[in-house]
Each structure stands twice: as C-alpha cells, then as structure tokens.
N, C-alpha and C. Protein backbone atom coordinates (compact mmCIF):
# COMPACT_ATOMS: atom_id res chain seq x y z
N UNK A 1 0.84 -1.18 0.00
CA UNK A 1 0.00 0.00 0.00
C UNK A 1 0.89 1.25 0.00
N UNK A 2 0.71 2.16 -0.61
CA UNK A 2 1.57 3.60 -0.89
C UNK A 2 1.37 4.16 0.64
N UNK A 3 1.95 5.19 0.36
CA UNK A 3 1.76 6.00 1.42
C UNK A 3 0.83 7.53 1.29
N UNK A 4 0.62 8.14 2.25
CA UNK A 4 -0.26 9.87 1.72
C UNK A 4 0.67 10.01 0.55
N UNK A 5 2.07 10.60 0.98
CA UNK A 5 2.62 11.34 0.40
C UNK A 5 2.85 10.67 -1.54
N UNK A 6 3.07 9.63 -1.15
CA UNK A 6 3.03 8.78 -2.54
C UNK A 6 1.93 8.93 -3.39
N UNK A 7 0.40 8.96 -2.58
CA UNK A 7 -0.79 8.94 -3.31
C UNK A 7 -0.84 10.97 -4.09
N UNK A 8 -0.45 11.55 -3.27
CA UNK A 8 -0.48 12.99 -3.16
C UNK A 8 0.46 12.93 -5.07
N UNK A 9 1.49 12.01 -5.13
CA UNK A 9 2.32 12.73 -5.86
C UNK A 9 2.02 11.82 -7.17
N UNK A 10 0.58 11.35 -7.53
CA UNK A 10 0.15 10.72 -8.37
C UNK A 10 -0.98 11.93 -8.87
N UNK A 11 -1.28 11.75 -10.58
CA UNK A 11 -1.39 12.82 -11.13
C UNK A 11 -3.31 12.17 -11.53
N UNK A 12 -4.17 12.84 -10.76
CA UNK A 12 -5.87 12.35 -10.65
C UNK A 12 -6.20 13.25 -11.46
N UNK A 13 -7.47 12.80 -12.17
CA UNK A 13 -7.55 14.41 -12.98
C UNK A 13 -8.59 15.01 -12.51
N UNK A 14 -8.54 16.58 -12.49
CA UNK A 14 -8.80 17.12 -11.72
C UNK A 14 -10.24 17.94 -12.86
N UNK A 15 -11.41 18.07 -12.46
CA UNK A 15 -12.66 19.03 -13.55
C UNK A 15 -12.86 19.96 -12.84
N UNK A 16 -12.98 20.93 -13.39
CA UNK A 16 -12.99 22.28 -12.88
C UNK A 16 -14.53 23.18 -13.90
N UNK A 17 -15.68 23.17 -12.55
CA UNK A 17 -16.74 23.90 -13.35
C UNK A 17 -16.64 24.87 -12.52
N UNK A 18 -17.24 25.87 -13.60
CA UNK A 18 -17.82 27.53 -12.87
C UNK A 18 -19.35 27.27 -12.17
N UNK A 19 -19.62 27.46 -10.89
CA UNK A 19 -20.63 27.40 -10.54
C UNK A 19 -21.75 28.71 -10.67
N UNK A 20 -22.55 28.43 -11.76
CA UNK A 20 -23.09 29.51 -12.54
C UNK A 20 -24.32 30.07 -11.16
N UNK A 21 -24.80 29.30 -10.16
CA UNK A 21 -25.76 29.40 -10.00
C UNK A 21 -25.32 30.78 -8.56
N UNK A 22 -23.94 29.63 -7.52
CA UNK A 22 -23.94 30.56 -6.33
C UNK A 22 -22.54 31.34 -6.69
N UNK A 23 -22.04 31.16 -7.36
CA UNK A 23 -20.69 31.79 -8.07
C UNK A 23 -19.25 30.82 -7.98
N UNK A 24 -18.24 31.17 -8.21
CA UNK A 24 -17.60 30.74 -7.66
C UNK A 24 -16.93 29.43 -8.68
N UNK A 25 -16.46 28.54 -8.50
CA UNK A 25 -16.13 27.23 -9.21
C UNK A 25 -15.88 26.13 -8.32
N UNK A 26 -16.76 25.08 -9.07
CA UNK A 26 -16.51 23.37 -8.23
C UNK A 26 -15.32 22.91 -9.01
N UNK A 27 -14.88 22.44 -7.66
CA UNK A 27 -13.44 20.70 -8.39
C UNK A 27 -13.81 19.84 -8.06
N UNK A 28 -13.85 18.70 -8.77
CA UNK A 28 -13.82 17.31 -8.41
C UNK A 28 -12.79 16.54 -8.81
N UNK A 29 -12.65 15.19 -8.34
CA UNK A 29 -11.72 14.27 -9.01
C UNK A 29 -12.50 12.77 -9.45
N UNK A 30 -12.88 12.92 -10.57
CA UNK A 30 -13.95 11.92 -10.86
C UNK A 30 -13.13 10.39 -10.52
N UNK A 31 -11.82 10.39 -10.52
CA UNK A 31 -11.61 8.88 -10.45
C UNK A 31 -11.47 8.99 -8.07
N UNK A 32 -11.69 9.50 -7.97
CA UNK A 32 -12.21 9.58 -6.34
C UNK A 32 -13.74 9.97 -6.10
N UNK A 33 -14.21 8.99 -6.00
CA UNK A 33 -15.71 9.41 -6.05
C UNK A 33 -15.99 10.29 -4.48
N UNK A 34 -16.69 11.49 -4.99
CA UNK A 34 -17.07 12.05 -3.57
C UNK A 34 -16.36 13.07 -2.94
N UNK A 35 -14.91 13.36 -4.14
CA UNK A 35 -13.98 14.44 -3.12
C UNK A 35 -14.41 15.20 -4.15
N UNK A 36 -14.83 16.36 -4.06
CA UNK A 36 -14.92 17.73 -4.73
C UNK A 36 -15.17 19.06 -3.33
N UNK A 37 -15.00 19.78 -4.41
CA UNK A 37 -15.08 21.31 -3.33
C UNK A 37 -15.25 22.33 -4.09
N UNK A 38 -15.15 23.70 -3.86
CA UNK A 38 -15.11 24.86 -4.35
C UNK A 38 -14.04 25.98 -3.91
N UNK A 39 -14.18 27.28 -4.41
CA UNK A 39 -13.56 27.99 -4.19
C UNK A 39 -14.37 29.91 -5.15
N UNK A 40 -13.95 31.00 -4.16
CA UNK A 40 -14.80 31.89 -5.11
C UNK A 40 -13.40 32.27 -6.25
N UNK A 41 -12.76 31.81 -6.13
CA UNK A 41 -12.36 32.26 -8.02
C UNK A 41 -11.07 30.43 -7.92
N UNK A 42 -10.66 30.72 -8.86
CA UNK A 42 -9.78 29.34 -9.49
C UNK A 42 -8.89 29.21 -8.88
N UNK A 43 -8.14 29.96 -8.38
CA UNK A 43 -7.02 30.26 -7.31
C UNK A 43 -7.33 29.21 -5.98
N UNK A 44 -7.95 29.92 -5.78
CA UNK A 44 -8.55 29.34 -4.15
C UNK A 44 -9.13 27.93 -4.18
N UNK A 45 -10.06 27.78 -5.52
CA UNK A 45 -10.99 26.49 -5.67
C UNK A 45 -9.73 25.40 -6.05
N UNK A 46 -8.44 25.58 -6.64
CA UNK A 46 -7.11 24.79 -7.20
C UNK A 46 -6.59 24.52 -5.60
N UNK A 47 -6.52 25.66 -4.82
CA UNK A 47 -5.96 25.59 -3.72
C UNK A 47 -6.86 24.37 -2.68
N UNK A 48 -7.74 24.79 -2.43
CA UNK A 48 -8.95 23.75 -1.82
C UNK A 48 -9.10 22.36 -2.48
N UNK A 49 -9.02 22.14 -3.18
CA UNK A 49 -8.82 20.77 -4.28
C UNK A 49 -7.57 20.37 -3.91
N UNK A 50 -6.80 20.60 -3.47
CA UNK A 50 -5.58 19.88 -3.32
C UNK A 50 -5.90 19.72 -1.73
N UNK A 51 -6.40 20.27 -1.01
CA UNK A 51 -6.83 19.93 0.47
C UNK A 51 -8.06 19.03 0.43
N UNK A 52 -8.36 18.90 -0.23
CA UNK A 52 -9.87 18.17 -0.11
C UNK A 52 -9.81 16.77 -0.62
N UNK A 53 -8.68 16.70 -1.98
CA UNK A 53 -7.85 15.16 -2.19
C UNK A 53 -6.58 14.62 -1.28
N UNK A 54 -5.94 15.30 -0.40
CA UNK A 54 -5.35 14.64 0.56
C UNK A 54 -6.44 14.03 2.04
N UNK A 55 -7.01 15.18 2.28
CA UNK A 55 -8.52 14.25 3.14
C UNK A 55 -8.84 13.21 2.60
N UNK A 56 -9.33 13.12 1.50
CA UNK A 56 -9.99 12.59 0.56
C UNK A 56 -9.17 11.16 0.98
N UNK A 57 -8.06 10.95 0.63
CA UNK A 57 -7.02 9.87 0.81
C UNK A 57 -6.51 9.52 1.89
N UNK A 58 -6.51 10.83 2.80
CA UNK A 58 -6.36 10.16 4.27
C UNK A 58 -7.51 9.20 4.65
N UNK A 59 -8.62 9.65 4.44
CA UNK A 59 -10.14 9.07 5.34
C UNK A 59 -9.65 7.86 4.32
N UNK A 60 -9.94 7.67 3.32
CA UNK A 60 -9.95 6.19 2.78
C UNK A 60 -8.69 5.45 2.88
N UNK A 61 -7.54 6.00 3.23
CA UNK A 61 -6.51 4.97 4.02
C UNK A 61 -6.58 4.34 5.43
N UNK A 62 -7.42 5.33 6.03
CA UNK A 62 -7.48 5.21 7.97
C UNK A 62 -8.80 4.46 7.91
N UNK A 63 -10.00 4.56 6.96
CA UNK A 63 -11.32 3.11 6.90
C UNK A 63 -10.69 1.69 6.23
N UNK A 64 -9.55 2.08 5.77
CA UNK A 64 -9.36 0.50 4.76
C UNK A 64 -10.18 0.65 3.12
N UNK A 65 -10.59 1.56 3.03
CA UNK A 65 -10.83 1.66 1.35
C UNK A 65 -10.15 1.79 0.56
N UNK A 66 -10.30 0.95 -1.00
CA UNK A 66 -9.45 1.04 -2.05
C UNK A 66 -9.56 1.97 -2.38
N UNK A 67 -8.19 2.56 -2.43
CA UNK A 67 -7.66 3.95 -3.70
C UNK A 67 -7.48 3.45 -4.92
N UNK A 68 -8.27 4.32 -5.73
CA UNK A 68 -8.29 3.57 -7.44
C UNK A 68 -6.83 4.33 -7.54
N UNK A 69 -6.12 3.86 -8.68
CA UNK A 69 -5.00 4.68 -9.25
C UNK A 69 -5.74 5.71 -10.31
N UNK A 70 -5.28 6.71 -10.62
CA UNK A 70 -5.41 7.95 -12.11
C UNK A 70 -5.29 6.87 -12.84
N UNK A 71 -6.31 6.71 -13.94
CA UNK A 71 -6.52 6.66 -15.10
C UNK A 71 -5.12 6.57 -16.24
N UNK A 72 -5.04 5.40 -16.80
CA UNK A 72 -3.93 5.59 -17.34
C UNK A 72 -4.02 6.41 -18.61
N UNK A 73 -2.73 7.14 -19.07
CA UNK A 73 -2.54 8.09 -19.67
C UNK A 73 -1.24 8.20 -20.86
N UNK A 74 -0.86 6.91 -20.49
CA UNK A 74 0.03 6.09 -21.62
C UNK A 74 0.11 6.86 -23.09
N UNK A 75 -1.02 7.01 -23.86
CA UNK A 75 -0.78 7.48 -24.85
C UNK A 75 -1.13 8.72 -25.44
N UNK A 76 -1.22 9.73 -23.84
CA UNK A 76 -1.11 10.92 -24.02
C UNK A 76 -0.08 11.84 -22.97
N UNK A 77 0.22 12.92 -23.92
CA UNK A 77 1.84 13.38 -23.12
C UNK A 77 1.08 14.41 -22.43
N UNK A 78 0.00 14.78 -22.35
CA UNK A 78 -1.20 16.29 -22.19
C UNK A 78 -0.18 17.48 -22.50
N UNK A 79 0.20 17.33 -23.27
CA UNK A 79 1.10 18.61 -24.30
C UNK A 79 0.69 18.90 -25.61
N UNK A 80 -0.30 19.47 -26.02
CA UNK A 80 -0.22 19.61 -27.57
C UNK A 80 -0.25 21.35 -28.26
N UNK A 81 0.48 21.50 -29.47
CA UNK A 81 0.64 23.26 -29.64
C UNK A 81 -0.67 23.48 -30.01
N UNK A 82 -0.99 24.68 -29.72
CA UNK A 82 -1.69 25.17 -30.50
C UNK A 82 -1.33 26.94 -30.92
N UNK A 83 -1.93 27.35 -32.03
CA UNK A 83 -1.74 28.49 -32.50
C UNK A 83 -3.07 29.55 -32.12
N UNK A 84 -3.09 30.86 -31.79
CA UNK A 84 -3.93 31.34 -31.76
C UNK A 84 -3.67 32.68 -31.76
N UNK A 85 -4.73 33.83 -32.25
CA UNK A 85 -4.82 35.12 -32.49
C UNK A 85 -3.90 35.68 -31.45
N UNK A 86 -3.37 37.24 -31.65
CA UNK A 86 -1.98 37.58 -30.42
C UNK A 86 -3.79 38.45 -29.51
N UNK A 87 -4.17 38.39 -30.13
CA UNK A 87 -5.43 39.33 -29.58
C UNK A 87 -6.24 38.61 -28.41
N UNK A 88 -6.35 37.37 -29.17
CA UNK A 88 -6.90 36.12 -27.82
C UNK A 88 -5.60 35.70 -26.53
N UNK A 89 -4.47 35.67 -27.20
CA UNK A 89 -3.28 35.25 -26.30
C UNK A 89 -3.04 36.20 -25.34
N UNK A 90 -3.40 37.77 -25.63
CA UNK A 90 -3.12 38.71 -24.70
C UNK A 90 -4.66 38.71 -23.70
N UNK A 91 -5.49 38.34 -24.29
CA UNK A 91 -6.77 38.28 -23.33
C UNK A 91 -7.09 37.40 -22.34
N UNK A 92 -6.33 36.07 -23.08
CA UNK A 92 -5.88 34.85 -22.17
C UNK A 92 -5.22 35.03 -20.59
N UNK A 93 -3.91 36.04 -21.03
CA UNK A 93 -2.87 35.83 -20.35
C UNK A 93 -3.68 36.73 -19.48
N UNK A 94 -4.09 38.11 -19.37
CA UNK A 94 -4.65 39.00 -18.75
C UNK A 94 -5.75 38.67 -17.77
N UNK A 95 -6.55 37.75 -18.23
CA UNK A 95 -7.36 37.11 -17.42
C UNK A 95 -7.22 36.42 -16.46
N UNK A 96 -6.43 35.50 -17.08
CA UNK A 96 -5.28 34.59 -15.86
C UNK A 96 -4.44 35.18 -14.92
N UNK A 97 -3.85 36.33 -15.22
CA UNK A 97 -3.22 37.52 -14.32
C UNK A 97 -4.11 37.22 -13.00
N UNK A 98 -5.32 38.47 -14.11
CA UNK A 98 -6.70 38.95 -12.71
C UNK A 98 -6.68 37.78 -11.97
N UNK A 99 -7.31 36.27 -12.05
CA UNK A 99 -7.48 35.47 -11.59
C UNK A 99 -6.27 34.96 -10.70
N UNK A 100 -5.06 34.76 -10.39
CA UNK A 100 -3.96 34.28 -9.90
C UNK A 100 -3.49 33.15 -10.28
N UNK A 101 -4.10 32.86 -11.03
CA UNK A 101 -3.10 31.51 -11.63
C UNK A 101 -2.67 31.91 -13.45
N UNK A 102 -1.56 30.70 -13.55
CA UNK A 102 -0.80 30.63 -14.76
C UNK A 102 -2.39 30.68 -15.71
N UNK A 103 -1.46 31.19 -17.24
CA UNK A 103 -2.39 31.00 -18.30
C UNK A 103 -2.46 29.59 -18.48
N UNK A 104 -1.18 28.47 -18.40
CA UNK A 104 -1.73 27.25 -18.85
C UNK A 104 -2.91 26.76 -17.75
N UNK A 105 -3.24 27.13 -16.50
CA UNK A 105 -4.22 26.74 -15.38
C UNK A 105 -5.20 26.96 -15.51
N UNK A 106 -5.27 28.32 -16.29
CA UNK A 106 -6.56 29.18 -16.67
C UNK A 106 -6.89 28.64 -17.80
N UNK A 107 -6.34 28.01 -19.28
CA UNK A 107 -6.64 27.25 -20.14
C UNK A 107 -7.16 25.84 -19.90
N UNK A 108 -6.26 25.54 -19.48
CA UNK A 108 -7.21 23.92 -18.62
C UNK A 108 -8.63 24.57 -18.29
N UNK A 109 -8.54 25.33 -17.04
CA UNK A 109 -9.58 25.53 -16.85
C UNK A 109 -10.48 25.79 -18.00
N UNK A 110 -10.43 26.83 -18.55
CA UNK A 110 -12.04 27.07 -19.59
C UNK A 110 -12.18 25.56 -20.59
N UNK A 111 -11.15 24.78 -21.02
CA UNK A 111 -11.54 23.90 -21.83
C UNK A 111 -12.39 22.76 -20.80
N UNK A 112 -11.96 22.53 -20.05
CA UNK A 112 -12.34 21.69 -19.15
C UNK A 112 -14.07 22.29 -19.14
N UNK A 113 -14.00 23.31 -18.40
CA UNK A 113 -15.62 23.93 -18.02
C UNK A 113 -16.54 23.59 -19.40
N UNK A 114 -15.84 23.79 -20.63
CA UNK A 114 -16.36 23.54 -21.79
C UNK A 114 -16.44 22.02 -22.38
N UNK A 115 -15.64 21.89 -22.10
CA UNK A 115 -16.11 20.00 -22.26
C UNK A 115 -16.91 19.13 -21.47
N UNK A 116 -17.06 19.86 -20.16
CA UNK A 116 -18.37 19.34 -19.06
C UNK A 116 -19.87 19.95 -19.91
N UNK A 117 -19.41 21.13 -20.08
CA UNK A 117 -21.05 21.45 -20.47
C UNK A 117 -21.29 21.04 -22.16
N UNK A 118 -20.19 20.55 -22.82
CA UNK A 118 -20.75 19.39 -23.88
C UNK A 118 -21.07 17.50 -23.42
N UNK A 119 -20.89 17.48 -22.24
CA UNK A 119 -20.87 16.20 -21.41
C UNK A 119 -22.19 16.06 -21.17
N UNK A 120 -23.10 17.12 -21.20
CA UNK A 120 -24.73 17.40 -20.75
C UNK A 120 -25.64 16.73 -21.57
C-alpha cells in the first residue's frame, strides 16, 4: 500500500466547473468518487482541491478503502501546440493575471468547463 505522500504525488484528474448558479467554481476528481469542493475564483478552488484530495485519501486509508490509481494516460503526453490570435493570447494571459493563476491553469480551466457542459 503507498503512502499519503506517494498517493499525493500521483497525477488524478482534476474538472474544474464555474458554478453559474452561487458563483464561484466546483473541483472534483472523478476517479475519487465524492472528493470535490469549491472555491470563489480558481485560485482558491485549485488551492482547496488539493486539500480536499489529501482528506480525501487520508479518510480512505485510515477506513481501509481502495484507492483507485489515475486513469492511465500512456498514450497521451497532455502537451499539444496550439496556434492562436496575439489578440486572444493577450486576453488569455490577462485574465489569468486577474485570476492568480498561470495561463496554462486558466486554459485547462475554460476547456475543461467547456467540455463538461458538452458532457450534458
């Protein structure tokens, strides 16, 4: 059996929606059923998601429950280029500023939010 710190340094994937209704954004980790949380902007909700999957893994090490492993990912590097307008890249980056996290965090994020609400 791994340890916290071992489970901690395994890569779960993480969905990130905007919660349209009370504000703010949910995380979950779909291959941990049951750990999700929030946060009022991405910063905080990234920050809380990483506290809420070490709970998450403590409680199910200290009951005796199986930890699934992440999803294997073998034949993807999650690196791919893309090209885009300098007009969108500066709106990107700017946004991600306001918000406190990197543009690649803030990109995850909106594709992600956008591939849940084609998931509907």
């Amino acid at each position: 059996m791994k340890t916290l710190s071992e489970y901690m340094q395994l890569s779960y994937r993480m969905e990130i929606v905007e919660d349209t209704e009370e504000g703010g954004y949910v995380i979950s980790y779909p291959e941990l059923p049951g750990c999700i949380t929030s946060g009022d902007d991405i910063a905080s909700a990234v920050k809380n998601a990483e506290e809420a999957r070490r709970e998450w893994l403590a409680a199910a090490m200290e009951s005796g429950q199986s930890i699934p492993e992440p999803g294997s990912s073998e034949n993807y590097s999650g690196q791919f280029k893309l090209r885009l307008p300098k007009s969108l890249h500066r709106a990107l980056a700017e946004q991600s500023k306001r918000e406190g996290v990197s543009m690649n965090q803030y990109c995850v994020f909106l594709l992600s939010n956008n591939h849940a609400m084609h998931l509907k």
